[in-house]
Protein backbone atom coordinates (compact mmCIF):
# COMPACT_ATOMS: atom_id res chain seq x y z
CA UNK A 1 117.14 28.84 147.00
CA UNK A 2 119.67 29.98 149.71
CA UNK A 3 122.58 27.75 150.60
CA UNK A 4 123.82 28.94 154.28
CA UNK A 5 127.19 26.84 155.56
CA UNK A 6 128.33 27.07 159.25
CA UNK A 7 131.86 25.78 159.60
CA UNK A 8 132.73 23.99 156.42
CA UNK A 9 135.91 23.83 155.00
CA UNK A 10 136.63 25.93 152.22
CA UNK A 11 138.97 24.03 150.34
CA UNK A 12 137.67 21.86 146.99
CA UNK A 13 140.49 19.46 148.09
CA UNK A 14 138.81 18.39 151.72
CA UNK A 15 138.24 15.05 152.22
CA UNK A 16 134.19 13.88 152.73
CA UNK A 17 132.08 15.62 154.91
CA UNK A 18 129.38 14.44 157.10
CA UNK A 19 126.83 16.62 158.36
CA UNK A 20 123.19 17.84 159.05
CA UNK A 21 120.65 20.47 157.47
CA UNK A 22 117.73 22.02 158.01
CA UNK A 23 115.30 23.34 155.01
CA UNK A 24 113.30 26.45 156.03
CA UNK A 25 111.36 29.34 154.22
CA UNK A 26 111.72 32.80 155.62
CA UNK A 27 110.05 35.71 154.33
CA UNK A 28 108.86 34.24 151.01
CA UNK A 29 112.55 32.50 150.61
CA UNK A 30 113.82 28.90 150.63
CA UNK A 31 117.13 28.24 152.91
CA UNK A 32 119.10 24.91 153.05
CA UNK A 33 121.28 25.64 156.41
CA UNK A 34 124.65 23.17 156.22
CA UNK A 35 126.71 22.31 159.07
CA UNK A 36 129.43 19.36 159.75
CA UNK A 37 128.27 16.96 162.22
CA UNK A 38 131.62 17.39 164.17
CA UNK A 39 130.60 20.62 165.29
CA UNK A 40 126.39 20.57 165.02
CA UNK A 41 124.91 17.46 166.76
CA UNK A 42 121.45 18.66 166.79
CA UNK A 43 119.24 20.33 164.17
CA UNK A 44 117.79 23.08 166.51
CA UNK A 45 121.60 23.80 166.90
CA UNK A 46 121.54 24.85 163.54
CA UNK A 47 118.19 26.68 163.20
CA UNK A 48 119.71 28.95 166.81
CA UNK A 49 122.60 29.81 164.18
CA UNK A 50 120.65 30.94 161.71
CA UNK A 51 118.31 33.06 163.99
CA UNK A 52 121.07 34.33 166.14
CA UNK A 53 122.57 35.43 162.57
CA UNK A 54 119.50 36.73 161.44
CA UNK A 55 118.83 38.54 164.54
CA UNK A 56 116.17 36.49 164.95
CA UNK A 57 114.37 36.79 168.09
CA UNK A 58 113.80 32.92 169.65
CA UNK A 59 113.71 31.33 173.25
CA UNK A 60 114.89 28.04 173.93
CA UNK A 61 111.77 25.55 175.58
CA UNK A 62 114.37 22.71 176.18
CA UNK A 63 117.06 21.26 174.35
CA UNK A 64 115.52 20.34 171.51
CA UNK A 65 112.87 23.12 171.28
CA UNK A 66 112.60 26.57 170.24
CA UNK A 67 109.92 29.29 169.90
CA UNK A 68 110.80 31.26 167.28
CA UNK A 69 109.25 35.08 167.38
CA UNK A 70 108.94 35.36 163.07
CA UNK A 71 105.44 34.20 162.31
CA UNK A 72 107.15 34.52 158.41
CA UNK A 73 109.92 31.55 159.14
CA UNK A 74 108.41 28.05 158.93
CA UNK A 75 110.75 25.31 159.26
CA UNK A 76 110.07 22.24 156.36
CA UNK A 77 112.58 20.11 157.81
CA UNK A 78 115.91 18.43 158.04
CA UNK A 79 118.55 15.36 157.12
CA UNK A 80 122.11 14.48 156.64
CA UNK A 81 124.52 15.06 154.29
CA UNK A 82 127.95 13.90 152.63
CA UNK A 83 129.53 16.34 150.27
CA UNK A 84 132.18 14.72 148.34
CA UNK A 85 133.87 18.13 147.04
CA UNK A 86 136.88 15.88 144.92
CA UNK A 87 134.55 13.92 143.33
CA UNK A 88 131.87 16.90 142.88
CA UNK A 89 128.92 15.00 144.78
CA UNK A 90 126.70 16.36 147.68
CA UNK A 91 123.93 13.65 148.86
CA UNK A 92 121.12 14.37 150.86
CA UNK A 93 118.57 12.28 152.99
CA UNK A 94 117.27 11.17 155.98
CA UNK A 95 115.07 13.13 158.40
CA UNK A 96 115.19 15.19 161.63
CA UNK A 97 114.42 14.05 164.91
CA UNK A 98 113.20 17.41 165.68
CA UNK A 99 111.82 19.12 162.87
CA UNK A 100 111.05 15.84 160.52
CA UNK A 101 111.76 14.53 157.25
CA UNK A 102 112.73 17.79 154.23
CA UNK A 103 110.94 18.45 151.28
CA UNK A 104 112.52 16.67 148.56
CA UNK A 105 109.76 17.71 146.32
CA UNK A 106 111.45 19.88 143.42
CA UNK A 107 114.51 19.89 145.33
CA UNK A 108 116.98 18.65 143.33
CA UNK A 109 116.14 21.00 140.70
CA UNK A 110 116.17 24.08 142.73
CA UNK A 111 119.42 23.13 144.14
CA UNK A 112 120.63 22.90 140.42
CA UNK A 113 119.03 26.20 139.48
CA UNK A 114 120.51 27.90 141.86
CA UNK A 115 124.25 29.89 142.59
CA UNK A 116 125.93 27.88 145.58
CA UNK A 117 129.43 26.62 146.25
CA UNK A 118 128.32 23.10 144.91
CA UNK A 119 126.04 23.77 141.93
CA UNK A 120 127.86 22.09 139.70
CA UNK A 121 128.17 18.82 141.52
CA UNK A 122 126.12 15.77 141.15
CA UNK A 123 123.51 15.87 143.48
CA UNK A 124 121.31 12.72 145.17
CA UNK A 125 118.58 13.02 147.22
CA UNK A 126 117.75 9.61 149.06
């Protein structure tokens, strides 16, 4: 499990943050993608992050649509978040307009398995 964050604060002492993600597996790998709603209204603006980081060759179809050029990156899915970081709680749930609802499926305890920023928090999927 890879945790990617665009534009969160860094602090443990920030205040609640709201905020989409996207759950995709590239090359054999699971990625949760994280950024605050503030700054990401739209999913696909978070998948274009990730590709342009990747160097991931994509065209946009419309505003909402993207053909991605990697026949090894599927995208699962997507929903909201709140990460609490003072009280140590990150909840996930809900569903993207464009990509769908995310696998929740064995979630949780990949999340917990794995090395991210929030791995010791208490974790909800809804």
């Amino acid at each position: 499990m890879n945790i990617v964050t665009y534009d969160l604060p860094v602090t443990n002492e920030a205040s609640e943050i709201q905020g989409k993600f996207v759950q995709i597996n590239w090359g054999g790998a699971e990625y949760l993608l994280f950024a605050p709603f503030a700054l990401y209204h739209y999913h696909v603006q978070i998948l274009s992050r990730f590709l342009d980081d990747q160097q991931i060759q994509y065209k946009w179809l419309n505003a909402e649509q993207l053909l991605i050029k990697d026949s090894c990156l599927h995208v699962v899915g997507g929903g909201r978040f709140l990460l609490e970081p003072a009280l140590q709680r990150l909840k996930l749930w809900g569903s993207s307009q464009a990509f769908g609802p995310f696998e929740a499926t064995g979630l949780h305890q990949r999340l917990s398995e794995s090395f991210h920023p929030w791995h010791h928090f208490e974790i909800t999927l809804a």
